[in-house]
Protein backbone atom coordinates (compact mmCIF):
# COMPACT_ATOMS: atom_id res chain seq x y z
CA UNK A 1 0.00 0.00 0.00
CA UNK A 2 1.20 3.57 -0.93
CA UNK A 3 2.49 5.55 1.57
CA UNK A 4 -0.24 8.90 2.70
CA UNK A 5 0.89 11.45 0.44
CA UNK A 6 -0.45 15.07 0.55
CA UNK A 7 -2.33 15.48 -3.13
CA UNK A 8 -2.30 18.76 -5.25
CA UNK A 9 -6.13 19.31 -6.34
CA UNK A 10 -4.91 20.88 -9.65
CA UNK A 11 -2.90 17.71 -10.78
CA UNK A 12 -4.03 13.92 -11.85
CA UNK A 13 -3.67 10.88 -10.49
CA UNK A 14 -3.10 7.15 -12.34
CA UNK A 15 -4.99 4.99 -10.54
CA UNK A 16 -4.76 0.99 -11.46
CA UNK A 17 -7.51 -1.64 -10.91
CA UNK A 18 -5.28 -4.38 -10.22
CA UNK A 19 -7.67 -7.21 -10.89
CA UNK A 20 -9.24 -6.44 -14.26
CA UNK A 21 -6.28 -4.58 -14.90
CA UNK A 22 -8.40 -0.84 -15.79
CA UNK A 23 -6.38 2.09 -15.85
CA UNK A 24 -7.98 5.55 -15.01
CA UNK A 25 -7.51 8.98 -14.74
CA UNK A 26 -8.35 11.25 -12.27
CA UNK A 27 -8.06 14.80 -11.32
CA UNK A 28 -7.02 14.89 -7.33
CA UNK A 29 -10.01 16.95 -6.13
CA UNK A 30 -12.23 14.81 -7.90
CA UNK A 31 -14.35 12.62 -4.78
CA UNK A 32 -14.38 10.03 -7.93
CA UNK A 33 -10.27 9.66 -6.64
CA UNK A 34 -10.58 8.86 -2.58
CA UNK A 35 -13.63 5.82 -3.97
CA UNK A 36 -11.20 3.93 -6.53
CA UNK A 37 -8.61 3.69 -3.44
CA UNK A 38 -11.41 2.74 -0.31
CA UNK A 39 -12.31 0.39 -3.18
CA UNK A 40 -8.64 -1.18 -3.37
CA UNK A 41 -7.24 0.43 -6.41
CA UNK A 42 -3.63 1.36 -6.82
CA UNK A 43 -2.33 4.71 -7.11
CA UNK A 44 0.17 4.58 -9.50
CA UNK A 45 1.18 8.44 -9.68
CA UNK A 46 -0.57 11.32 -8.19
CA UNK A 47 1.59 14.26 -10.19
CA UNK A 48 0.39 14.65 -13.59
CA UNK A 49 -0.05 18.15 -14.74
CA UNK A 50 -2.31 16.96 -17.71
CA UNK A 51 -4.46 14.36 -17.86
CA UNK A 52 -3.25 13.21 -21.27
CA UNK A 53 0.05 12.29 -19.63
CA UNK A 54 -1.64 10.19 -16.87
CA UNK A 55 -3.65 8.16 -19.98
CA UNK A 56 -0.10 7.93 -21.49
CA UNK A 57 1.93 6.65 -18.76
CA UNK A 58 -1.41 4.01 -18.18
CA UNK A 59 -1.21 2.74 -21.78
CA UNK A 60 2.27 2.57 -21.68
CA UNK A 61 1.88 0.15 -18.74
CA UNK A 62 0.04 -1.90 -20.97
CA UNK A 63 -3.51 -0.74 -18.73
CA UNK A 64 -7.01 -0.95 -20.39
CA UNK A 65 -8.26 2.34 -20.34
CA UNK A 66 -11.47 1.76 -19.42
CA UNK A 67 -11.91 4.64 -17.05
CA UNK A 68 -11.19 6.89 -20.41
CA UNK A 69 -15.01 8.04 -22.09
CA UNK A 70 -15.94 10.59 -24.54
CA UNK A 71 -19.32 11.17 -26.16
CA UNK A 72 -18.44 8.25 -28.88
CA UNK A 73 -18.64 5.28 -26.84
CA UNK A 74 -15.32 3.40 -27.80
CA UNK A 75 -14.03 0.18 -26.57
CA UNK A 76 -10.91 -1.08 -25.96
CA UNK A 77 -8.39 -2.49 -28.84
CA UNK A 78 -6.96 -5.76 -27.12
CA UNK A 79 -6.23 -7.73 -30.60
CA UNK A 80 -3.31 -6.89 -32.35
CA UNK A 81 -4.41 -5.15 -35.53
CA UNK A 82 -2.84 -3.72 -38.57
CA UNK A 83 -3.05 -0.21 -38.90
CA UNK A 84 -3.15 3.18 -41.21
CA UNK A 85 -2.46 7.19 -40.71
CA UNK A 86 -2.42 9.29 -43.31
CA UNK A 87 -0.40 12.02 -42.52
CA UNK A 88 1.44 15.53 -44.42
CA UNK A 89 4.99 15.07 -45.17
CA UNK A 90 5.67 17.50 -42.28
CA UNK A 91 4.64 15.38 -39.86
CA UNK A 92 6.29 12.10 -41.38
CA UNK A 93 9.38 14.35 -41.06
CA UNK A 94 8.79 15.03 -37.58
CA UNK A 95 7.70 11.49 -36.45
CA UNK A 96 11.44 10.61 -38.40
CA UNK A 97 13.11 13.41 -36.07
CA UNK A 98 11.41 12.41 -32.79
CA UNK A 99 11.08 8.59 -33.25
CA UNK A 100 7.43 8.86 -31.70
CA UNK A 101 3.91 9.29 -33.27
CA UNK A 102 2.63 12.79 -31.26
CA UNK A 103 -0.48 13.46 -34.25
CA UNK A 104 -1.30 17.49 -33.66
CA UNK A 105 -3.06 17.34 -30.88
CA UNK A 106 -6.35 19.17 -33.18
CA UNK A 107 -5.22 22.33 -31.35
CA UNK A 108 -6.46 24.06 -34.16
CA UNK A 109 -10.10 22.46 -34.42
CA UNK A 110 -11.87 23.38 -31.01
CA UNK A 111 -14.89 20.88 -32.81
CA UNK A 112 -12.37 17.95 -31.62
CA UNK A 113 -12.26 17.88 -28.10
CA UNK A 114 -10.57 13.82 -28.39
CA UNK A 115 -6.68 15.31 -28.04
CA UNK A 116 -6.16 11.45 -29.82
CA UNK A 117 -3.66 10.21 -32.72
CA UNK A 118 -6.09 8.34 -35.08
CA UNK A 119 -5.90 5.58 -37.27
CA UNK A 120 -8.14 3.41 -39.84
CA UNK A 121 -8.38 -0.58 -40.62
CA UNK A 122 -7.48 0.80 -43.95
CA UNK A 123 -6.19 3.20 -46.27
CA UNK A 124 -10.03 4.02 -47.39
CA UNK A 125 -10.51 7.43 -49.41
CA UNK A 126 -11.82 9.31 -46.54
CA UNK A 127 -8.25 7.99 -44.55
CA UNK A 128 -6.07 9.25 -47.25
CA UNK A 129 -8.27 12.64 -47.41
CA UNK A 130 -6.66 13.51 -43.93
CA UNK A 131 -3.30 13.95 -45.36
CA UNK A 132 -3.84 15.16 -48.36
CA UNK A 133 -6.24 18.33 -47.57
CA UNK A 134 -3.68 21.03 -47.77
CA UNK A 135 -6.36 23.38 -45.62
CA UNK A 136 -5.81 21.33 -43.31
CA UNK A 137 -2.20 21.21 -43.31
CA UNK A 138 -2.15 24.93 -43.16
CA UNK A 139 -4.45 25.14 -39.83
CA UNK A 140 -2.09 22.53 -38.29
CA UNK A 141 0.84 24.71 -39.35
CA UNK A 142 -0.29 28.12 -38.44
CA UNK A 143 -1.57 27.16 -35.29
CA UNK A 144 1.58 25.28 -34.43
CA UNK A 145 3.08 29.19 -34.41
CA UNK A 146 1.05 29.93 -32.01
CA UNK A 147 0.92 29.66 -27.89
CA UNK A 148 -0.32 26.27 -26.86
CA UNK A 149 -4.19 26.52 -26.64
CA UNK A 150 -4.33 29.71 -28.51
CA UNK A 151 -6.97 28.76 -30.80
CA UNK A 152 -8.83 27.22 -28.54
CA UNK A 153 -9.23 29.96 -25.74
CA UNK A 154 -9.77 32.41 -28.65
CA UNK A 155 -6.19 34.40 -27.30
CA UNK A 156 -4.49 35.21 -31.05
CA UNK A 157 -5.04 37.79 -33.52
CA UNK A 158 -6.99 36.27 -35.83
CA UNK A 159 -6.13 38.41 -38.58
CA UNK A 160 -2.92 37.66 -38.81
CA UNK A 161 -3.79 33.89 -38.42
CA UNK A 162 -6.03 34.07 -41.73
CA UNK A 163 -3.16 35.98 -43.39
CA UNK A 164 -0.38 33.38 -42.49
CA UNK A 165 -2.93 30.71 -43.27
CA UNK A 166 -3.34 32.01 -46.83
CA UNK A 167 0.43 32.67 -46.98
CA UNK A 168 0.81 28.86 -46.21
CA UNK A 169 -2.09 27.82 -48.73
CA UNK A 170 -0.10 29.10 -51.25
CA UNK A 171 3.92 28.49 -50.11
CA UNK A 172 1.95 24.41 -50.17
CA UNK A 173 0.44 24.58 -53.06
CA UNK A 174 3.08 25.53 -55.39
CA UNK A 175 5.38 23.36 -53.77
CA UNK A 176 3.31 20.06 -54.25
CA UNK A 177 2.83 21.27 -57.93
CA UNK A 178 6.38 20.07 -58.02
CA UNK A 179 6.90 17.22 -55.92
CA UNK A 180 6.56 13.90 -56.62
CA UNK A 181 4.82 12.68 -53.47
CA UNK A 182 2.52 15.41 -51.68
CA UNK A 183 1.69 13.02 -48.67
CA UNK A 184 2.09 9.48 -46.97
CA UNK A 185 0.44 6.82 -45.56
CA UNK A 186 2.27 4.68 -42.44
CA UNK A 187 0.97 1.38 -42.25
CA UNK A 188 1.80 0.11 -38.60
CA UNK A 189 2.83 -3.58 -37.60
CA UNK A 190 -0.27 -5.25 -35.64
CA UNK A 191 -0.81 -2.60 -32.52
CA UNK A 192 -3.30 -2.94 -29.63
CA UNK A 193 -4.10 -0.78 -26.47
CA UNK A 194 -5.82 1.75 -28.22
CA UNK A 195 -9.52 3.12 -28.31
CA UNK A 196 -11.78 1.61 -31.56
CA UNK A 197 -14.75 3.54 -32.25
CA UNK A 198 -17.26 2.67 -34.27
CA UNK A 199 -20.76 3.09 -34.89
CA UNK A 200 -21.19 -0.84 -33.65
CA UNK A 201 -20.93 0.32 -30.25
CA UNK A 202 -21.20 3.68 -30.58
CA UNK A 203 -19.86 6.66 -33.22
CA UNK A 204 -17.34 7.56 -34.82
CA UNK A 205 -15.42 11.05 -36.49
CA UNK A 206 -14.69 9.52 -39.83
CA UNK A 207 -17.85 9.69 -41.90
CA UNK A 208 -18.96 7.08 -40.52
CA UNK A 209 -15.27 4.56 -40.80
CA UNK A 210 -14.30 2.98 -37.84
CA UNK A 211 -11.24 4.62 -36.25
CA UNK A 212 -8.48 3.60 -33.61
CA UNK A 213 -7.46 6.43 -30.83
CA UNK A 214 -4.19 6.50 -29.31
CA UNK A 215 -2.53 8.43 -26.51
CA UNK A 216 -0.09 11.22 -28.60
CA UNK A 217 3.52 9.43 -28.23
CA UNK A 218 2.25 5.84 -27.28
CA UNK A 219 3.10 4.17 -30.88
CA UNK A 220 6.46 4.90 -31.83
CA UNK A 221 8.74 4.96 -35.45
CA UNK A 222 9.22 1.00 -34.50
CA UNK A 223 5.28 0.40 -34.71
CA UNK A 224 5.49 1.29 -38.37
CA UNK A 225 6.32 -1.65 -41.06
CA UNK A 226 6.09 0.55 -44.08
CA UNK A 227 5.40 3.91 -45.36
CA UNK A 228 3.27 4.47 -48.51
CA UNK A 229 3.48 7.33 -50.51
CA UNK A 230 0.99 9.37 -51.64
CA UNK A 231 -0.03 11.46 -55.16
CA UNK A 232 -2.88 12.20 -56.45
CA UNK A 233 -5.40 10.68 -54.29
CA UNK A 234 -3.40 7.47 -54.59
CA UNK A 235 -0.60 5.43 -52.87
CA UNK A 236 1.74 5.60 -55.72
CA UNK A 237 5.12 3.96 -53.71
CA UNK A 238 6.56 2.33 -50.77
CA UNK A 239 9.30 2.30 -48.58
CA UNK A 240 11.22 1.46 -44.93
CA UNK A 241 11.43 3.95 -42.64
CA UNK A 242 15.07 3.90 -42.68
CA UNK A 243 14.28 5.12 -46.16
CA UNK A 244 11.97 8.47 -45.50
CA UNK A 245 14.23 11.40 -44.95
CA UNK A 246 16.38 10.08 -48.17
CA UNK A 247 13.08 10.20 -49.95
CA UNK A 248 12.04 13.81 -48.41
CA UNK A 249 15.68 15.14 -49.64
CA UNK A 250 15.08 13.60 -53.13
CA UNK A 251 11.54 15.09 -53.75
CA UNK A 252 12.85 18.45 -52.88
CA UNK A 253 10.71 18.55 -49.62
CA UNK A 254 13.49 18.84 -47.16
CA UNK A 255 14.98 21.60 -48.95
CA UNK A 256 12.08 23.79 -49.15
CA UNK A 257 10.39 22.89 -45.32
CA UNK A 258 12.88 21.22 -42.78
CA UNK A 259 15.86 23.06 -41.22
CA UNK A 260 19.17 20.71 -41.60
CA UNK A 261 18.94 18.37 -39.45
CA UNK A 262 20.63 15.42 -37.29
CA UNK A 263 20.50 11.54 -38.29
CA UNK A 264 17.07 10.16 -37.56
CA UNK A 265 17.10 7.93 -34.61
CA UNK A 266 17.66 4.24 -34.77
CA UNK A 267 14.86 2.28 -34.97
């Protein structure tokens, strides 16, 4: 049994149900926290500043997060399953750079409140439509230039976050005129311990496709068997991950977008 520790009501707790092995997370002022532990849970860690870290360091632990909800009903992913993300070249770069799979976090769409990295069974129109909508691309951008949370809490000029968007519309499109990949398409080894939603047992954000939610940096750039590349609406090519920054420097991409940079981490 833990030790009495003195809790700080702004942070979260993990908290571990031992026998059905459910993680959950919980702010420390919540009463919801003092009933999981007279009910024999385990307090894990009681320090968390957000509560996405506390679902991280659960799933890392390998805990069903069953005390995680949203409006959309999901269950939990226990079978290993193959795996898509479409994603913008930008963050394919960045997942190379950082060896983990962080998403955006949808900072920049308020209408999301699921702070999730998401996947699809498979590389379906409406999947490869996420990294391919340069709008899109420029949001995630823009926003990235801005405080944490700016969008959200409305605390930006939004002028000048139209005018950079437009800027970045443009700096995108002419530069995937060129290129001869404009996206890609990581298809992950069989993963489990994420969220599935779907409208079996519940809803989903896809149009209706089922989709798998992950904690931001829970899969890493070893979960991924194969990148696919992406032009026109289609997978056109294929490669290792070993192989994507060679790739990124060949189609001119690196030049125009990433800052030189040091050897990708081993995988």
């Amino acid at each position: 049994m833990m030790a009495y520790v003195e809790l700080d009501p702004e942070l979260y707790s993990a908290i571990l149900d031992e026998d059905f092995n459910y993680g959950y997370c919980v702010r420390n002022d919540d009463p919801a926290h003092a009933q999981h532990l007279w009910r024999g849970k385990k307090l894990l860690k009681h320090d968390f500043t957000d509560a996405m870290d506390a679902w991280l360091f659960l799933q890392e632990a390998g805990a069903a997060l069953d005390g995680y909800s949203d409006r959309l009903n999901p269950i939990w992913l226990s079978t290993p399953t193959v795996l898509y993300r479409s994603l913008s070249l930008h963050e394919l770069a960045e997942i190379t750079e950082t060896g983990v799979i962080r998403g955006s976090g949808n900072h920049w769409n308020f209408f999301e409140p699921r702070k999730l990295v998401f996947f699809s069974p498979q590389p379906t129109e409406a999947c490869l439509w996420q990294g391919i909508e340069v709008d899109r691309l420029a949001n995630v951008l823009a926003a990235k230039e801005l405080p944490v949370d700016a969008i959200r809490t409305g605390k930006y000029d939004q002028d000048a976050f139209v005018a950079r968007h437009r800027a970045l519309m443009k700096e995108l499109n002419e530069a995937f005129a060129e290129m001869t990949y404009t996206s890609a398409v990581i298809e992950t080894k069989p993963v489990s311990n994420g969220l599935h939603y779907s409208r079996e047992h519940g809803s989903t954000g896809m149009n209706g496709e089922d989709e798998f939610g992950f904690v931001p940096g829970f899969l890493k750039i070893s979960d991924i068997a194969t990148v696919h590349w992406v032009k026109d609406r289609e997978m056109v090519a294929s490669c290792s991950v070993d192989e994507v920054m060679d790739t990124l420097q060949e189609i001119g991409f690196a030049e125009r977008f990433l800052p030189p940079r040091a050897a990708s981490p081993s995988i």
